[in-house]
Structures are given as structure tokens and as C-alpha cells.
N, C-alpha and C. Protein backbone atom coordinates (compact mmCIF):
# COMPACT_ATOMS: atom_id res chain seq x y z
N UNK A 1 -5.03 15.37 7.23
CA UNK A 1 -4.86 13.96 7.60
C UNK A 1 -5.59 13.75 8.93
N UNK A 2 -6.63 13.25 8.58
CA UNK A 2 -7.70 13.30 10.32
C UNK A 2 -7.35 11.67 10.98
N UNK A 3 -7.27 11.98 12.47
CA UNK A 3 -7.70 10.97 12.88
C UNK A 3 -8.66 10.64 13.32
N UNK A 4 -9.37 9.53 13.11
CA UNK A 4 -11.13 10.12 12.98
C UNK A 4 -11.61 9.53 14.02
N UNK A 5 -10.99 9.24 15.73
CA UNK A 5 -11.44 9.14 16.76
C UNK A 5 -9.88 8.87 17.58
N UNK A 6 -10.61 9.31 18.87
CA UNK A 6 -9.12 9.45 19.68
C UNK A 6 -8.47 8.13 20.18
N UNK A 7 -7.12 7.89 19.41
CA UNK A 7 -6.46 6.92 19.65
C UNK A 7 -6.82 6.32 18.56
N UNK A 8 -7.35 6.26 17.74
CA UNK A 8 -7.46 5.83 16.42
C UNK A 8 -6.40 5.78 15.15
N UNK A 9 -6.80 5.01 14.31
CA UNK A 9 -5.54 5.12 12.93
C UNK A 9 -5.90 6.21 12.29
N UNK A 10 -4.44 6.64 12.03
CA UNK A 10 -4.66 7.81 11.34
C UNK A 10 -4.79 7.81 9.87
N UNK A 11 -5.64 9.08 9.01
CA UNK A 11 -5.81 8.29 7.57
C UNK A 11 -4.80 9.68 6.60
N UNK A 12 -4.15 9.33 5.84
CA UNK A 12 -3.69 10.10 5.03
C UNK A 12 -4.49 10.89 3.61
N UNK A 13 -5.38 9.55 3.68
CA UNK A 13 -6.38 10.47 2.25
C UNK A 13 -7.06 9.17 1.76
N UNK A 14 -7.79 9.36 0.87
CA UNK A 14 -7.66 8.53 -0.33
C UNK A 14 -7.49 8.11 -1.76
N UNK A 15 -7.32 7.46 -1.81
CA UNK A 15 -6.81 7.60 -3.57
C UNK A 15 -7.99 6.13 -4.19
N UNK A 16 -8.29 6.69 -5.62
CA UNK A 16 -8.99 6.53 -6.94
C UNK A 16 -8.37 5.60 -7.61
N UNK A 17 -8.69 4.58 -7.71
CA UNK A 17 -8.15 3.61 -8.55
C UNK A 17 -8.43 3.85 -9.97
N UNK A 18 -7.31 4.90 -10.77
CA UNK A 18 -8.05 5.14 -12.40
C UNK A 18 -8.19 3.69 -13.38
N UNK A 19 -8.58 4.17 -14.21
CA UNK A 19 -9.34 3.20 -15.09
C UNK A 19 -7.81 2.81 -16.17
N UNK A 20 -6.78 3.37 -15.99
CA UNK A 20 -5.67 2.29 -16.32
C UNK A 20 -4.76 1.65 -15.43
N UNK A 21 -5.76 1.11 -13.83
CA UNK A 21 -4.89 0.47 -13.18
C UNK A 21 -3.94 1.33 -12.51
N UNK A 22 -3.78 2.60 -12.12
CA UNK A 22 -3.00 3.21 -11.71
C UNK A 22 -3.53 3.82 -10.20
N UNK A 23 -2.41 4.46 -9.25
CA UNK A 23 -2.98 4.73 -8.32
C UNK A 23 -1.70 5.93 -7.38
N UNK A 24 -2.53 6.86 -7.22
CA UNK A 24 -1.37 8.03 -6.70
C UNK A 24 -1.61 7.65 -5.16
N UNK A 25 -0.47 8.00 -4.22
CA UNK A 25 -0.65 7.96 -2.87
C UNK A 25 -0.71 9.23 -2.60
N UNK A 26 -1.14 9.24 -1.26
CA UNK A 26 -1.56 10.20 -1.20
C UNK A 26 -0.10 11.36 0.04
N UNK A 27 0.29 12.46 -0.48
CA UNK A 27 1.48 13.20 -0.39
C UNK A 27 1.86 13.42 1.24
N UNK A 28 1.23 12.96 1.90
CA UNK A 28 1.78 12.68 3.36
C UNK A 28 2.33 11.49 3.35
N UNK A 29 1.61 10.48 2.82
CA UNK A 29 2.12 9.45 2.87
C UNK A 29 3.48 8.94 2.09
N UNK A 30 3.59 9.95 1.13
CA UNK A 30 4.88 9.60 0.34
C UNK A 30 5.73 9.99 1.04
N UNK A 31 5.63 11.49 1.73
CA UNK A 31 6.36 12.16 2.46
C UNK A 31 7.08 11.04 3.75
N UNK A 32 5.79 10.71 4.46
CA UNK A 32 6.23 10.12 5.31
C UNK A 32 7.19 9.04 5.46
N UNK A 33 7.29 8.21 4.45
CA UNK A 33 7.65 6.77 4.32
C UNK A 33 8.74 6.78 3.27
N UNK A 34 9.09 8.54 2.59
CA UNK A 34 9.95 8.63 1.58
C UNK A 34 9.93 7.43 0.81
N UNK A 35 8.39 7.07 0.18
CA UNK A 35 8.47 5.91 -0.01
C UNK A 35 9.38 5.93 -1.97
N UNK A 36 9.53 7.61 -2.42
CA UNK A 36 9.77 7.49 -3.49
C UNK A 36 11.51 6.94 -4.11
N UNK A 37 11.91 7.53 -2.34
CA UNK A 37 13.34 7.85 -2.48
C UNK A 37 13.85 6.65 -3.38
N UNK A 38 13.44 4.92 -3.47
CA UNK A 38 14.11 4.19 -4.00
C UNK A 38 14.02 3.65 -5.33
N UNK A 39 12.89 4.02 -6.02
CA UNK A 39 12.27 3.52 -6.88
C UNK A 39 11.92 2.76 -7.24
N UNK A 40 11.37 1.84 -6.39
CA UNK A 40 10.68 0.63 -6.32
C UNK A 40 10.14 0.21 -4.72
N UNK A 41 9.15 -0.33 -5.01
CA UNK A 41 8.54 -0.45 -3.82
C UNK A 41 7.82 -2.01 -3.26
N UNK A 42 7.89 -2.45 -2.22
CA UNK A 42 7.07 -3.77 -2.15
C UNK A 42 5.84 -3.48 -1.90
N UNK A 43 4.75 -4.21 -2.37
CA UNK A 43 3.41 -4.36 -1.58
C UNK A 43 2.96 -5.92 -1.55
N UNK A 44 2.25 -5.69 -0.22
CA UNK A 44 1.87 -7.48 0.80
C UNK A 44 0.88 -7.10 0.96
N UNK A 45 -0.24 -8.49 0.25
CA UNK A 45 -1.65 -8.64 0.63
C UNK A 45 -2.41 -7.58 1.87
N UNK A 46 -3.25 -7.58 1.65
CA UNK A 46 -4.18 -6.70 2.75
C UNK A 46 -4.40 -8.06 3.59
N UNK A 47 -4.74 -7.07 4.93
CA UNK A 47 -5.39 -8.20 6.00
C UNK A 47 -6.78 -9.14 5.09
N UNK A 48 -7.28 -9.94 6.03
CA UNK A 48 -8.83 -10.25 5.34
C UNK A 48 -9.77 -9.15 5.92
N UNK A 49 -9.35 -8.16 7.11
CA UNK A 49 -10.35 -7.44 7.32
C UNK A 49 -10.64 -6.31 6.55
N UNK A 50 -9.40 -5.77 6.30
CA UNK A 50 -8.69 -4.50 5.32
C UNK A 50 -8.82 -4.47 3.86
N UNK A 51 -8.50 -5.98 3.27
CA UNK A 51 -8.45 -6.39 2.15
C UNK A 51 -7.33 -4.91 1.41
N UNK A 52 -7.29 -4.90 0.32
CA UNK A 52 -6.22 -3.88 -0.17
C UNK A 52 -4.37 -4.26 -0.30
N UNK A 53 -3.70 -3.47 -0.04
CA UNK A 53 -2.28 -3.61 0.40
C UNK A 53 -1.48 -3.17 0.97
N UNK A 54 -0.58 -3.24 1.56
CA UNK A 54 0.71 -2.47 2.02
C UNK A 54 1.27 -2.22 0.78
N UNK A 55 2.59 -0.86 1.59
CA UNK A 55 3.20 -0.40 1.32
C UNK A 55 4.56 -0.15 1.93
N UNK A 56 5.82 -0.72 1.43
CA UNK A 56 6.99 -1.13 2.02
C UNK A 56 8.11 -0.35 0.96
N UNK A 57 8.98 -0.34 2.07
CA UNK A 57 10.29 0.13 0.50
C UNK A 57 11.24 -0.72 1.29
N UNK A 58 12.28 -0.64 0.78
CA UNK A 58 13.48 -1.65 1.11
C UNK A 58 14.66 -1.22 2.41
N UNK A 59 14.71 0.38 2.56
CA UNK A 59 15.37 1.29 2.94
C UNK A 59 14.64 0.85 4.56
N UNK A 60 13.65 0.49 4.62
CA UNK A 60 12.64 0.54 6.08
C UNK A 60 12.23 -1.18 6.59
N UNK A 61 12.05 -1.88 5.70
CA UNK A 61 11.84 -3.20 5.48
C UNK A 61 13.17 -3.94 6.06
N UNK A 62 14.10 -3.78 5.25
CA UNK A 62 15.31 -4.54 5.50
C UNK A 62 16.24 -4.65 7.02
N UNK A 63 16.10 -3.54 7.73
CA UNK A 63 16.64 -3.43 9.05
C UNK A 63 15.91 -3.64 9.94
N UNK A 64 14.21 -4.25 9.56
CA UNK A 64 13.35 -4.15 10.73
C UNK A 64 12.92 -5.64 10.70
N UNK A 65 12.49 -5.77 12.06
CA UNK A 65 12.09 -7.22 12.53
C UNK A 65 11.37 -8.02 11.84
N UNK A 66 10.64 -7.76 10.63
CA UNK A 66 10.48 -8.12 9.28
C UNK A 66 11.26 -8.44 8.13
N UNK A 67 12.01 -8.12 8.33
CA UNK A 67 13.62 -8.14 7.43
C UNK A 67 13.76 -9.63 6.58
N UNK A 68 13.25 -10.38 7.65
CA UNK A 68 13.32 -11.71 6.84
C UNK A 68 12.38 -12.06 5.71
N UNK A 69 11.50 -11.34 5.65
CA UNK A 69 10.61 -11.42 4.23
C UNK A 69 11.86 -11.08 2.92
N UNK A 70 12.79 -10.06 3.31
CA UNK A 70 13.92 -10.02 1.57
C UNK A 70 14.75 -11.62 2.18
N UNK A 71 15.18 -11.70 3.56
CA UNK A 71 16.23 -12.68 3.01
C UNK A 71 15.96 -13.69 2.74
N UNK A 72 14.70 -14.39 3.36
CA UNK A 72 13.93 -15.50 2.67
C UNK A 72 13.62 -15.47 1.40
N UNK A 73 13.65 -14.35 1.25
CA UNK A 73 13.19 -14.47 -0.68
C UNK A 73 13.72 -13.66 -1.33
N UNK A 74 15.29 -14.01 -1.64
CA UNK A 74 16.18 -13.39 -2.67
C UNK A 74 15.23 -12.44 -3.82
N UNK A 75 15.14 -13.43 -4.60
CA UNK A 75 14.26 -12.35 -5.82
C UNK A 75 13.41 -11.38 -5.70
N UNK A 76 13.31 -11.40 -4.68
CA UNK A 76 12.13 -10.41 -4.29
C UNK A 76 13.31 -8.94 -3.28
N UNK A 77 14.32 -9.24 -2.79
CA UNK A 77 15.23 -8.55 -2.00
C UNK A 77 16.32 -7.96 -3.25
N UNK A 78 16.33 -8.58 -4.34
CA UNK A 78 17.49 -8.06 -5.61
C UNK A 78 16.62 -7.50 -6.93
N UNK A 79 15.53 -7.67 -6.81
CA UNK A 79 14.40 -7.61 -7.22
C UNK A 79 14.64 -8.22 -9.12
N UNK A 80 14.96 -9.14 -8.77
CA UNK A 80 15.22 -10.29 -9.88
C UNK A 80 13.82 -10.97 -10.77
N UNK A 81 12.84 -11.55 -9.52
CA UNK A 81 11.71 -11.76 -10.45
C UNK A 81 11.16 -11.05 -10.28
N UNK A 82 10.26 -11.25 -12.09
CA UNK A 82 9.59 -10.34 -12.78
C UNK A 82 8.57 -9.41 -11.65
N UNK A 83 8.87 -7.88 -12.04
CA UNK A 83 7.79 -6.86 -11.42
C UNK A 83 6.31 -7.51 -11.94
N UNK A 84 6.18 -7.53 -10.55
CA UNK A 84 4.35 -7.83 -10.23
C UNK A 84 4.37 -8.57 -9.68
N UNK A 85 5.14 -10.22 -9.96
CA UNK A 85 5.03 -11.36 -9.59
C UNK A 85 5.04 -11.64 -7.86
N UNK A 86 4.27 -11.64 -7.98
CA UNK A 86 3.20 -11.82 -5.81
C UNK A 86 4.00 -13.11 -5.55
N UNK A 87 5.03 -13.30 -4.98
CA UNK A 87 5.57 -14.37 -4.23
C UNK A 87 4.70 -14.87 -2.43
N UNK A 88 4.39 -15.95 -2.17
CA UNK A 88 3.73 -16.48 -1.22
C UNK A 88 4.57 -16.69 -0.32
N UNK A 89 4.68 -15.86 1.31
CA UNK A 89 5.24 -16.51 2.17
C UNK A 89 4.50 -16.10 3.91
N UNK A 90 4.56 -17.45 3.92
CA UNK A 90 3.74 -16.76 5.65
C UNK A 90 2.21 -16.45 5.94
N UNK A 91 1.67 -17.10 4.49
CA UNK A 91 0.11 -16.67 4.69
C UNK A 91 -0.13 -15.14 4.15
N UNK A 92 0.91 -14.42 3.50
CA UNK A 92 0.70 -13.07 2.62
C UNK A 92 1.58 -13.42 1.09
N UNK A 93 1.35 -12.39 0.21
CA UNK A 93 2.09 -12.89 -0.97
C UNK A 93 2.63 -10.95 -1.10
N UNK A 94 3.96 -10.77 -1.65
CA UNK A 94 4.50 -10.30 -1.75
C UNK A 94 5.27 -9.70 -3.51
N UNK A 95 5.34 -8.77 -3.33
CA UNK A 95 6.00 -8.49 -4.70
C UNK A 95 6.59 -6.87 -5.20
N UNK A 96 6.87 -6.80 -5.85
CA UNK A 96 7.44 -4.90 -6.05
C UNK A 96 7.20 -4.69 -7.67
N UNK A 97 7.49 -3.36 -7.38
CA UNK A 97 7.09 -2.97 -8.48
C UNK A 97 7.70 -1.49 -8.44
N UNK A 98 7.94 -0.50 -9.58
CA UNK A 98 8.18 0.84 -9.90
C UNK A 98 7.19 1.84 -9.09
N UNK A 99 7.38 3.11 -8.89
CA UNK A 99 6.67 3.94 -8.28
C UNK A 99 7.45 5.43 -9.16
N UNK A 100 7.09 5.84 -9.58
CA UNK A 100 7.20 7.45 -10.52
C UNK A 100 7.47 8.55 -9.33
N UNK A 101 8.37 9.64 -10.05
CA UNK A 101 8.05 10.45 -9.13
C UNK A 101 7.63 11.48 -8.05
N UNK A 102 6.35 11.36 -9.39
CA UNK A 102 4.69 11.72 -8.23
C UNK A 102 4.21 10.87 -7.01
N UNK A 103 5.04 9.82 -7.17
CA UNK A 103 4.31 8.78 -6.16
C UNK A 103 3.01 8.01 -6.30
N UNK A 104 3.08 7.80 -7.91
CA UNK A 104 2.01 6.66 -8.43
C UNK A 104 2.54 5.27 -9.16
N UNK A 105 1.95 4.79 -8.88
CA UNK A 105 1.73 3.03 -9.38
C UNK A 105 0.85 3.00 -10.42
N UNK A 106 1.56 1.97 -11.22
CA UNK A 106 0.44 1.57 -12.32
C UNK A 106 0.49 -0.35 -12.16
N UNK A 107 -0.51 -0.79 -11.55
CA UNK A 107 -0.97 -1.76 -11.59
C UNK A 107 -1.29 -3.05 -12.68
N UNK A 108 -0.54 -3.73 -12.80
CA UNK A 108 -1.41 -4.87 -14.00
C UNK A 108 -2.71 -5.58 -13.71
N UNK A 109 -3.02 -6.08 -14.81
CA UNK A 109 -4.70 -6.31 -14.36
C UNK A 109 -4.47 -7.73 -13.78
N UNK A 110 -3.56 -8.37 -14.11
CA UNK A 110 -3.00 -9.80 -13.09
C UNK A 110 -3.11 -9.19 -11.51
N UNK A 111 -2.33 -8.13 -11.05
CA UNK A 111 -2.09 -7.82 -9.68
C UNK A 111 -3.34 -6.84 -8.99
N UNK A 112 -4.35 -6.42 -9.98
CA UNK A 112 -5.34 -5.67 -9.34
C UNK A 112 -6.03 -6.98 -9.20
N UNK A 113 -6.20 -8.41 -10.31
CA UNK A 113 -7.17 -9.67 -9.52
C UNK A 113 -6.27 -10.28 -8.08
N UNK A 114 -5.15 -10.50 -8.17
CA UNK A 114 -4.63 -10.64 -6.99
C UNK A 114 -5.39 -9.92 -5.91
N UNK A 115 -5.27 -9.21 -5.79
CA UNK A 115 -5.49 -7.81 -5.01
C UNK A 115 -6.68 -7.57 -4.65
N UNK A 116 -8.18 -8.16 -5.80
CA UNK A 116 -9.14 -7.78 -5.64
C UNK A 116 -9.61 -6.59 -5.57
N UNK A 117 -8.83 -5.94 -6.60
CA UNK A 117 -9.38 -4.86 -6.69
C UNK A 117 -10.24 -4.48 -7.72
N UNK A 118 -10.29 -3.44 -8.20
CA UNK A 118 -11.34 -2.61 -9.30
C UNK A 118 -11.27 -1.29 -9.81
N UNK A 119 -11.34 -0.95 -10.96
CA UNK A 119 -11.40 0.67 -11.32
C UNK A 119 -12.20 1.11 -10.69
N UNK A 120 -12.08 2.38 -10.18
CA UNK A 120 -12.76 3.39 -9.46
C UNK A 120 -13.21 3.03 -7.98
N UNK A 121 -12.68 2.05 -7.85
CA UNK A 121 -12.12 2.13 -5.94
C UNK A 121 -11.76 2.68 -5.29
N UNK A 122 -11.88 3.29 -4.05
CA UNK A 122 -11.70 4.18 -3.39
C UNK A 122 -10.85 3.34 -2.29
N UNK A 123 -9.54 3.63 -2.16
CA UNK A 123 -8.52 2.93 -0.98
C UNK A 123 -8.19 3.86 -0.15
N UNK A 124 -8.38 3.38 1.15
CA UNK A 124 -7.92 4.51 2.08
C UNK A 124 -6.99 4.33 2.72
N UNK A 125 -6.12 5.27 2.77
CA UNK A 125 -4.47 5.44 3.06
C UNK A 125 -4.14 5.55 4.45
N UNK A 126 -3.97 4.42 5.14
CA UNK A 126 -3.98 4.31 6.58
C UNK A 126 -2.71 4.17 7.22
N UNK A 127 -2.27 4.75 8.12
CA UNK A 127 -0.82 4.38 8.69
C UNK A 127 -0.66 3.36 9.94
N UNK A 128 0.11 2.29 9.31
CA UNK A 128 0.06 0.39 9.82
C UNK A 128 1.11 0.72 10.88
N UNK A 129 2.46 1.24 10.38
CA UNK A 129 3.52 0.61 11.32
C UNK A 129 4.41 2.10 10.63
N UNK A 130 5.83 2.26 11.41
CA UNK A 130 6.79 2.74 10.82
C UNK A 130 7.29 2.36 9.63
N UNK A 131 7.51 1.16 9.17
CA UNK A 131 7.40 0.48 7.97
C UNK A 131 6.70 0.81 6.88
N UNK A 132 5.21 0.59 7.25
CA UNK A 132 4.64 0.54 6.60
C UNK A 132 3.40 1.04 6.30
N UNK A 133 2.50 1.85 5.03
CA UNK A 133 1.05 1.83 5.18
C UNK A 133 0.11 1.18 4.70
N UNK A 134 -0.82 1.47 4.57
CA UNK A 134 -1.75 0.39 4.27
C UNK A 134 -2.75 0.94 3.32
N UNK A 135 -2.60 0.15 2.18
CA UNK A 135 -4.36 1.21 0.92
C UNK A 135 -5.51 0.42 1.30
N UNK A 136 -6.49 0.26 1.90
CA UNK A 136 -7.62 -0.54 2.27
C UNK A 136 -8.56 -0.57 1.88
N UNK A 137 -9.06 -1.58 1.13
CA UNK A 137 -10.03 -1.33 0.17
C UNK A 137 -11.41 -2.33 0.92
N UNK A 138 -11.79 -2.39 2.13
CA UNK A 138 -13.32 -2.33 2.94
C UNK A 138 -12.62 -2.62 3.92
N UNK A 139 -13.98 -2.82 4.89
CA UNK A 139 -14.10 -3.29 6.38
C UNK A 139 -14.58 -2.01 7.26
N UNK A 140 -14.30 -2.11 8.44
CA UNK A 140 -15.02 -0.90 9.42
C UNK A 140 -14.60 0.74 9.09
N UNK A 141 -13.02 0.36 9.12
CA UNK A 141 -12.43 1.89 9.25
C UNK A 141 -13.32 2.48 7.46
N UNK A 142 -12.83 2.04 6.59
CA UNK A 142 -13.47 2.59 5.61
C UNK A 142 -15.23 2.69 5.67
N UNK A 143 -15.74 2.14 6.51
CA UNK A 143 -17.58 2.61 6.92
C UNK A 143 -17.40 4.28 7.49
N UNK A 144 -16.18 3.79 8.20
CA UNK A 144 -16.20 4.86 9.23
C UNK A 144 -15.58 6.38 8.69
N UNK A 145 -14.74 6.25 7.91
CA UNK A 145 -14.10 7.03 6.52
C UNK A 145 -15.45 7.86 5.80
N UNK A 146 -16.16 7.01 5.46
CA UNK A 146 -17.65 7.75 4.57
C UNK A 146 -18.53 8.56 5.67
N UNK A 147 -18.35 7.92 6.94
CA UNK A 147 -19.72 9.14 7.72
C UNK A 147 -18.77 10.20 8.60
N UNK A 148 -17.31 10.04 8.34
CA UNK A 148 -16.32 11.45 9.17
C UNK A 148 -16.90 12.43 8.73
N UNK A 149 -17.09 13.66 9.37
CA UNK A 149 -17.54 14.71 8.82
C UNK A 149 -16.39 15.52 8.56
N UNK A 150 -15.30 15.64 8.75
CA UNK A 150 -14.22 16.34 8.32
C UNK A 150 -13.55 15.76 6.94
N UNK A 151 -12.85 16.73 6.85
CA UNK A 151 -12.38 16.39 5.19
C UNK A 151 -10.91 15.41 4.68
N UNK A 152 -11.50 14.84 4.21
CA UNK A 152 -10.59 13.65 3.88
C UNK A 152 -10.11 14.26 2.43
N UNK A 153 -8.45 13.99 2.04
CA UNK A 153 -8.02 14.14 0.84
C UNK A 153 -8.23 13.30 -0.05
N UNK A 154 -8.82 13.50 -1.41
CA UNK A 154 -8.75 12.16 -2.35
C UNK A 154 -7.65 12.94 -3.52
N UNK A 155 -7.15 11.57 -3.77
CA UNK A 155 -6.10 11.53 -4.95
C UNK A 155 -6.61 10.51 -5.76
């Protein structure tokens, strides 16, 4: 897991967007964020610089100064509406979904256009907050990801 300049974000790996919409994280990062422990997980829009998504669980979300993203939006905190469904609040859209326990996602092709994503994308697994990480699919850090000369994990 390099950090690929001093004082910099640190990257956990990256992971392969397979060709059925699916996507493993990468095993620090599960580790870290025990993101499996609950079995289900939220993810919120990528920045516009980042593009991609977070990665939230409920166990870390709910007690933190963010917290108001479940209580503002019941269905999304009891997890009532339908898995996938990207609820809008605050200028990000929000939603959950299952996570296996390898620590992969399988994506619908509704939430990879959300998402802007694509088969065989390369997202890089960045650590945002205690909360939360981040899969980032362009902008600088990922330029900067391709010319590291040390070894990055792909999943």
C-alpha cells in the first residue's frame, strides 16, 4: 500500500472493473474499514475531480458528523429502498447495496451509468476519511498512480 509522495493519500491498490459489473476491493481496504462486517454497504458519488465512489458502512457512518445522510433519509438508513437506487441529497446521490464475503460488489448497469463507469476500469483505492474510501476512476492522483514506480496491488 504505497504512499506515493510524502504527506500524500495513501493508495490501497486497484481494482478491475470485470465485465459482469463486479468489483473486488482491495484487502487492506476491507480490512481497514471492516467494511464486510455488515453486509451491506453505502456508496456516494465521486468528487467531480475523482469521479468514481465512496465507500461507507453504517457501523462508521452513523455516529459520525455525517450521520445525517441515514437520518435524513430513512430508506436509505433501514435500507428499505430498492438496492442500487442512488437517492439525491446535498449535491451527492447515495445508495447501498450487498458486499460478499470476499469483499466484492456486483454493480447494475443502471449504477455503473450513474457512476460513469465502464468494464475494465481501473479504480484506485484511496483512503478519504476514517469513514470512508474512495474507488477513483480519473483525475491527477490516478496520472500519478500510472508513473509510481513501486508496486501497486491490482484486484
Amino acid at each position: 500500500m504505497p504512499q506515493m509522495n510524502k504527506g500524500g493519500k495513501y493508495i490501497f491498490g486497484k481494482s478491475i472493473i470485470k465485465q459482469d459489473n463486479s468489483i473486488q476491493f482491495p484487502t487492506q481496504a476491507i480490512v481497514e474499514y471492516d467494511i464486510k462486517s455488515e453486509g451491506y454497504i453505502y456508496l456516494m458519488t465521486g468528487s467531480k475531480a475523482t469521479g468514481g465512489f465512496c465507500v461507507m458502512r453504517k457501523g462508521l457512518l452513523y455516529p459520525s458528523k455525517l450521520g445525517h445522510i441515514l437520518t435524513d433519509n430513512k430508506g436509505l438508513c433501514d435500507y428499505s429502498i430498492p438496492m442500487g437506487e442512488f437517492i439525491p441529497y446535498k449535491g451527492r446521490s447515495y445508495c447501498w447495496i450487498t458486499i460478499d464475503d470476499s469483499g466484492r460488489i456486483q454493480l447494475t448497469d443502471e449504477m455503473m451509468h450513474i457512476l460513469n463507469l465502464e468494464n475494465g476500469m481501473e479504480l484506485l483505492s484511496i483512503r478519504s476519511s476514517d469513514i470512508a474510501f474512495t474507488m477513483g476512476a480519473e483525475g491527477p492522483l490516478l496520472e500519478k498512480a500510472k508513473q509510481f514506480s513501486g508496486e501497486i496491488e491490482v484486484y
